[in-house]
N, C-alpha and C. Protein backbone atom coordinates (compact mmCIF):
# COMPACT_ATOMS: atom_id res chain seq x y z
N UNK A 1 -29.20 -28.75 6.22
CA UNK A 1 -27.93 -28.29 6.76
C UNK A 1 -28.11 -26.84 7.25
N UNK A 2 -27.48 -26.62 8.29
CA UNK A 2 -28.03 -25.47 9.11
C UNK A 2 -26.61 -24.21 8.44
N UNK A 3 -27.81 -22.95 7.98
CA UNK A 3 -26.81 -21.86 7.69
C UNK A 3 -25.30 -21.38 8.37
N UNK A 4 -25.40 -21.72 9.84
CA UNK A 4 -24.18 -21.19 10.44
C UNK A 4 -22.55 -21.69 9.64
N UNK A 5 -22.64 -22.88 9.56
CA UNK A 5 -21.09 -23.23 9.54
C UNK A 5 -21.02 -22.40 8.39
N UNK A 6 -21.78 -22.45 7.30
CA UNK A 6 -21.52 -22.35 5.59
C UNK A 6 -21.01 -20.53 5.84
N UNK A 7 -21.84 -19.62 6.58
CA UNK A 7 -21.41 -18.48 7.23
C UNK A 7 -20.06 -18.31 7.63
N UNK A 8 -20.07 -19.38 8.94
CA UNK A 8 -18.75 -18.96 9.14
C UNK A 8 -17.08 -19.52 8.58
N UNK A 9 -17.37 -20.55 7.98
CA UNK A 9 -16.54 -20.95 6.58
C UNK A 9 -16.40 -19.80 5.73
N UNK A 10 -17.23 -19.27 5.52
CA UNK A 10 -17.39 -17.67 4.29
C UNK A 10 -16.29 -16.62 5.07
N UNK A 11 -16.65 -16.90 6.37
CA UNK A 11 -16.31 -15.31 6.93
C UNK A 11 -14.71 -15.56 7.26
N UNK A 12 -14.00 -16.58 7.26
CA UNK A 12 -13.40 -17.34 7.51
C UNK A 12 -12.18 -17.24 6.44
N UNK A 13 -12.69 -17.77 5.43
CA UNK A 13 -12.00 -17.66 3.99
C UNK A 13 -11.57 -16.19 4.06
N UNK A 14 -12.67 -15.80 3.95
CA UNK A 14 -12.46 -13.74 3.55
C UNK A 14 -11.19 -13.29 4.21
N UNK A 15 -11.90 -13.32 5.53
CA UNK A 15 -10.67 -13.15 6.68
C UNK A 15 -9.26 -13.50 6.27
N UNK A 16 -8.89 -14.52 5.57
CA UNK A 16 -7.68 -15.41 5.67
C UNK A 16 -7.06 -14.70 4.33
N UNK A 17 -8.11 -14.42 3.24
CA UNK A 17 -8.30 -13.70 2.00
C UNK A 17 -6.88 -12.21 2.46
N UNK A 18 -7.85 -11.37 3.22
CA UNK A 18 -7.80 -10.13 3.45
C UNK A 18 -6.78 -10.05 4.31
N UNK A 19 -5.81 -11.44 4.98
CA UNK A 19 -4.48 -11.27 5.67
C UNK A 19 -3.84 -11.07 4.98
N UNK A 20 -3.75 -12.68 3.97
CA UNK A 20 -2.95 -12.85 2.73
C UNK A 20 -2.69 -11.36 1.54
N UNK A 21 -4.12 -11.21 1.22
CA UNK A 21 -3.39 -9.66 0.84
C UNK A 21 -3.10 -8.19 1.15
N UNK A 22 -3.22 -8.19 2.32
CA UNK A 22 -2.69 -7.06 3.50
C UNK A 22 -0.93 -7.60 3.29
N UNK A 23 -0.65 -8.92 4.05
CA UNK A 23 0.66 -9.13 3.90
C UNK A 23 1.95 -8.67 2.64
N UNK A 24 1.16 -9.66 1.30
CA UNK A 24 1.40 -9.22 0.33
C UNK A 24 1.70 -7.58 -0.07
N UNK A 25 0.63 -7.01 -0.11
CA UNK A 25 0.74 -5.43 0.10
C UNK A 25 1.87 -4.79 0.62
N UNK A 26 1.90 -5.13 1.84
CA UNK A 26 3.32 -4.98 2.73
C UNK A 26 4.01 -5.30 2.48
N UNK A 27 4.32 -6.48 2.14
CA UNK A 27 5.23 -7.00 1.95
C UNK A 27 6.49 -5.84 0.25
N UNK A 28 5.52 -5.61 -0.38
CA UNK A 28 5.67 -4.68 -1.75
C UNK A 28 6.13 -3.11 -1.19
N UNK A 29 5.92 -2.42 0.01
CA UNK A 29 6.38 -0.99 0.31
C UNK A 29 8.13 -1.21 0.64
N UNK A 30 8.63 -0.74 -0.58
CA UNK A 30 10.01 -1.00 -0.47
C UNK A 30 10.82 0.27 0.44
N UNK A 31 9.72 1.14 1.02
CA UNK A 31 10.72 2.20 2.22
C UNK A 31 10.70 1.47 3.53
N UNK A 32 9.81 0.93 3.77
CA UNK A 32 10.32 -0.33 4.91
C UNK A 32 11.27 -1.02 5.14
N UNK A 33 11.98 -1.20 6.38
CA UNK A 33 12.93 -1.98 6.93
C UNK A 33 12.59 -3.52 6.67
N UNK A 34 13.48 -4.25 6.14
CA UNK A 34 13.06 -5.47 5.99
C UNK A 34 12.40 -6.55 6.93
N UNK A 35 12.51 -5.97 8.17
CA UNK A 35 11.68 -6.70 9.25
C UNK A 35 10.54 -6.42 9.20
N UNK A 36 9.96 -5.01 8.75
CA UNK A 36 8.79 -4.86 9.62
C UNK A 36 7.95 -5.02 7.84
N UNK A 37 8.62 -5.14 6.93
CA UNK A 37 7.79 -5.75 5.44
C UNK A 37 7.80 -7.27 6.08
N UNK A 38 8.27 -7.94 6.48
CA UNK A 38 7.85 -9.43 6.79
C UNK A 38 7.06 -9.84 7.72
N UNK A 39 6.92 -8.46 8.95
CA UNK A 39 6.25 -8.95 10.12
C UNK A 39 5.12 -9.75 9.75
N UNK A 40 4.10 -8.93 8.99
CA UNK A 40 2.65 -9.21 8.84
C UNK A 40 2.84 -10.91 7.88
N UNK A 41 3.81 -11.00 7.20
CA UNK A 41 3.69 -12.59 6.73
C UNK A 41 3.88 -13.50 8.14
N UNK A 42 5.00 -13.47 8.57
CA UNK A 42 5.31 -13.98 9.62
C UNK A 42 4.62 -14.41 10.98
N UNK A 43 3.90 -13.25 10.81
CA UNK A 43 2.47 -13.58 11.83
C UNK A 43 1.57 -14.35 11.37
N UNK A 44 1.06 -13.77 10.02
CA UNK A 44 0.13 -14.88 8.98
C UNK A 44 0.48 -16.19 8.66
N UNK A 45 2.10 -16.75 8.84
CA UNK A 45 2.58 -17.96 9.19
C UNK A 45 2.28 -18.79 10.46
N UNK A 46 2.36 -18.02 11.76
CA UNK A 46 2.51 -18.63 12.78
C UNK A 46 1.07 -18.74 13.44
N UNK A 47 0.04 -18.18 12.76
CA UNK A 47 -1.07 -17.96 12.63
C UNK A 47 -1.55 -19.73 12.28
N UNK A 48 -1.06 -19.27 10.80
CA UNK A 48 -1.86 -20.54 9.90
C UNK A 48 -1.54 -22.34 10.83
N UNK A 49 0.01 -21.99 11.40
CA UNK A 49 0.52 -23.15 12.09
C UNK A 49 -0.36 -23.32 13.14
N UNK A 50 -0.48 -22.31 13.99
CA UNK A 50 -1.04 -22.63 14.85
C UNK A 50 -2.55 -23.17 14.51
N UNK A 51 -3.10 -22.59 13.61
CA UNK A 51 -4.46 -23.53 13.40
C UNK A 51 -4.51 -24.64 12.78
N UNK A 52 -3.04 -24.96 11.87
CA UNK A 52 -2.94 -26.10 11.44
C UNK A 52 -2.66 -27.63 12.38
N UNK A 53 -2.39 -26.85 13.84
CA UNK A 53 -2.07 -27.90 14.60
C UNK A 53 -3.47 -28.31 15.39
N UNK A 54 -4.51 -27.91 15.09
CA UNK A 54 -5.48 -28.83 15.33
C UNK A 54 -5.96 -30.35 13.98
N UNK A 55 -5.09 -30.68 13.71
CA UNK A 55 -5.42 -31.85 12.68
C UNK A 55 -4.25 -32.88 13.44
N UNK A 56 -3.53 -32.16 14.52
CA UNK A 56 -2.51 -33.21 15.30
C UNK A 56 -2.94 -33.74 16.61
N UNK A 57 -4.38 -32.71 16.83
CA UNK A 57 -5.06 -32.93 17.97
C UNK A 57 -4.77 -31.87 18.94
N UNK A 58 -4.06 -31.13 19.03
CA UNK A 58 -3.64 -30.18 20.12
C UNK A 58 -4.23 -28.98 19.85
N UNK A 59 -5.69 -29.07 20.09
CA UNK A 59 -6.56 -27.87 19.99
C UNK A 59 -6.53 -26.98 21.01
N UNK A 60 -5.63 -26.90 22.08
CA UNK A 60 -5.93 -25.85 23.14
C UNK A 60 -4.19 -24.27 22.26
N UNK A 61 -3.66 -25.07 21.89
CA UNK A 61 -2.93 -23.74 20.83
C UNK A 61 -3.62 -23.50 19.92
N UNK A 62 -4.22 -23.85 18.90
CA UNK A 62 -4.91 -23.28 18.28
C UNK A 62 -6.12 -22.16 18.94
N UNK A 63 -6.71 -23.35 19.52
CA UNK A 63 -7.86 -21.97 20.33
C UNK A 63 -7.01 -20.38 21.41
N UNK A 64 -5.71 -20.75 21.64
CA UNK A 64 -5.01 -19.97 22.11
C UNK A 64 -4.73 -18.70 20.94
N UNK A 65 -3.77 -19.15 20.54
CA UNK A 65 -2.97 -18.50 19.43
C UNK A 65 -3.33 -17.96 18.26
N UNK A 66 -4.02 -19.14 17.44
CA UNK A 66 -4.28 -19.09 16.06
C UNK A 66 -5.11 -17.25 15.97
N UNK A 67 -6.26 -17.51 16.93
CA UNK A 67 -7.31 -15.62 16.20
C UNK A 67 -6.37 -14.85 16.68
N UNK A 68 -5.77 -14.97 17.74
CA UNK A 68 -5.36 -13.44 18.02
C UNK A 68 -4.07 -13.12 17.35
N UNK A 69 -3.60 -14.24 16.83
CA UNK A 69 -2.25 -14.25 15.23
C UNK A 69 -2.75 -13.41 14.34
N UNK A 70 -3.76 -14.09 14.05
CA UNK A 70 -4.53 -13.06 12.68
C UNK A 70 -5.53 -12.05 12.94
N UNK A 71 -5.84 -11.48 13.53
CA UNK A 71 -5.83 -10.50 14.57
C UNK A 71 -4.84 -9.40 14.13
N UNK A 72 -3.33 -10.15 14.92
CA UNK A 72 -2.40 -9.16 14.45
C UNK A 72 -2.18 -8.98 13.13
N UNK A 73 -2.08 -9.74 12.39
CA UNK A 73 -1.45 -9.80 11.31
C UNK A 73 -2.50 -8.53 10.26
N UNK A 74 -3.81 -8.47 10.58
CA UNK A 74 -4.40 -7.87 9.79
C UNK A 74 -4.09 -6.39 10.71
N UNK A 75 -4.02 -6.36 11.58
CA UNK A 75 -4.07 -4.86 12.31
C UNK A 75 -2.65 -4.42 11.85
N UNK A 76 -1.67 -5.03 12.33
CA UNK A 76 -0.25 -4.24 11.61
C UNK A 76 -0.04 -3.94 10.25
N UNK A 77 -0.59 -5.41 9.45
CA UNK A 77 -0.58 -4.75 8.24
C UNK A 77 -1.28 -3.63 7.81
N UNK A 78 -2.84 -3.83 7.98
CA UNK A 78 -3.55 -2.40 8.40
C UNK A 78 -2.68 -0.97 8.30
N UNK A 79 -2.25 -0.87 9.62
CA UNK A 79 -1.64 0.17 10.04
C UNK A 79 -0.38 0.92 9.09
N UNK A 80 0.60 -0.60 8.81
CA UNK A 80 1.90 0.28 7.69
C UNK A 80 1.00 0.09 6.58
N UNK A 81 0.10 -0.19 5.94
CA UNK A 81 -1.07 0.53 4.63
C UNK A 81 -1.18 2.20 4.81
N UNK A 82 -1.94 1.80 5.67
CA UNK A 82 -2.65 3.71 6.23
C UNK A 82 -1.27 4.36 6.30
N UNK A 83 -0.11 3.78 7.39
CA UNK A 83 0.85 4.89 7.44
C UNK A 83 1.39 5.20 5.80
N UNK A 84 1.81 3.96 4.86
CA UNK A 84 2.62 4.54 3.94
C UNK A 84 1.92 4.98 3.11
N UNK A 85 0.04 5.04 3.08
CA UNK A 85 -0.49 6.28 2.35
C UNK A 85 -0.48 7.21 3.04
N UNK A 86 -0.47 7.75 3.95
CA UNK A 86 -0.86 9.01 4.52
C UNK A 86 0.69 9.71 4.27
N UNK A 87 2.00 8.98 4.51
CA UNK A 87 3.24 9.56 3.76
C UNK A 87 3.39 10.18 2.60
N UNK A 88 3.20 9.16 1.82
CA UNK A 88 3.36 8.79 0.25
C UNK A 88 2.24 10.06 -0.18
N UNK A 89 1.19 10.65 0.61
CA UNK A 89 -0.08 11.81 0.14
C UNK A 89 0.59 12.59 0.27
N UNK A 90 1.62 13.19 1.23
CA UNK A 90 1.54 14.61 1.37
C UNK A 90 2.51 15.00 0.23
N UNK A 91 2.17 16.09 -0.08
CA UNK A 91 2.68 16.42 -1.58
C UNK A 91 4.09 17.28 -0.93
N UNK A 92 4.66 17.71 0.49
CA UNK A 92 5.74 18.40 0.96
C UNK A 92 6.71 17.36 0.65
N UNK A 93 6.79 16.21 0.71
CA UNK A 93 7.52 15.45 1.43
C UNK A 93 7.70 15.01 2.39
N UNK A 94 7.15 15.54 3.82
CA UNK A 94 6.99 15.98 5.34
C UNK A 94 7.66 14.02 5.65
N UNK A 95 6.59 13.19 4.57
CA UNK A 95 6.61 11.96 5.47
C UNK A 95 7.88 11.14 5.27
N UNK A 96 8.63 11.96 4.18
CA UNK A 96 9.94 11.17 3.54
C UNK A 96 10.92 9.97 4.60
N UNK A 97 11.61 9.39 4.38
CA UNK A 97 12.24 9.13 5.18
C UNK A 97 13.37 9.24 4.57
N UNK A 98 14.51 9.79 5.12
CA UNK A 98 15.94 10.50 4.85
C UNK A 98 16.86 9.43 4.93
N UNK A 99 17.52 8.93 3.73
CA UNK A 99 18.11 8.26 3.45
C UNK A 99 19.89 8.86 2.98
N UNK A 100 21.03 7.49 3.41
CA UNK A 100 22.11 8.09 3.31
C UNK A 100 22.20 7.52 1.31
N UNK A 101 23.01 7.86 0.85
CA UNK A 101 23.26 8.28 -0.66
C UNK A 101 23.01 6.78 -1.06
N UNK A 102 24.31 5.55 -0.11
CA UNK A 102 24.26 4.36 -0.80
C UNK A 102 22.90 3.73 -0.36
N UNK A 103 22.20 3.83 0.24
CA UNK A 103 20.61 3.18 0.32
C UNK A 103 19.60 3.28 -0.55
N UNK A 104 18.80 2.65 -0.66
CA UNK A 104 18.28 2.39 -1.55
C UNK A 104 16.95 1.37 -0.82
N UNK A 105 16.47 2.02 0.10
CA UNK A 105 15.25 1.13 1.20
C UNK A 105 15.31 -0.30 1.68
N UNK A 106 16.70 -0.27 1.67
CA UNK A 106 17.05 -1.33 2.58
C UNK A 106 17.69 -0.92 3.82
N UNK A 107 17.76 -2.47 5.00
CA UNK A 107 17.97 -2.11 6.50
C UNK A 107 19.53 -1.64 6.51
């Protein structure tokens, strides 16, 4: 049996690994607007659908959709990671976000 698939099955998993808990992650920063804590699941949903719809036969969405879903899903989540550490570091406050009295990090 030839090394490639078993490779890219590995790299594959990881990948799917490292959405799932990017999302998660995000999903947990409670100064976020409730949209943009769901984006990265939501993508990682429409993601998974779309690759799930090659078992219906309609492999030209999947080959469309499905990588560049998860793609996003890891880059945005990515990004609100880095942003709400690089906030959450500065010891001024600088990155706060100014909230009215009855809020409480919701939209």
């Amino acid at each position: 049996m030839p090394l490639t698939p078993v490779v890219l099955a590995l790299w594959a998993l990881a990948f799917l690994t490292l959405n799932t808990v990017v999302s998660v992650r995000v999903w947990r920063i409670n100064d976020l607007p409730r949209w943009r804590r769901a984006l990265p699941g939501l993508l990682l949903c429409a993601g998974l659908a779309a690759s799930l719809s090659r078992a219906t036969g309609t492999t030209i969405v999947a080959e469309t959709l499905a990588f560049p879903l998860h793609l996003a899903t890891a880059g945005i989540g990515l990004f609100e990671l880095r942003r709400h550490r690089t906030r959450s570091s500065r010891p001024d406050g600088a990155g706060a976000v100014a909230r009215a009295p009855g809020q409480a990090g919701h939209c």
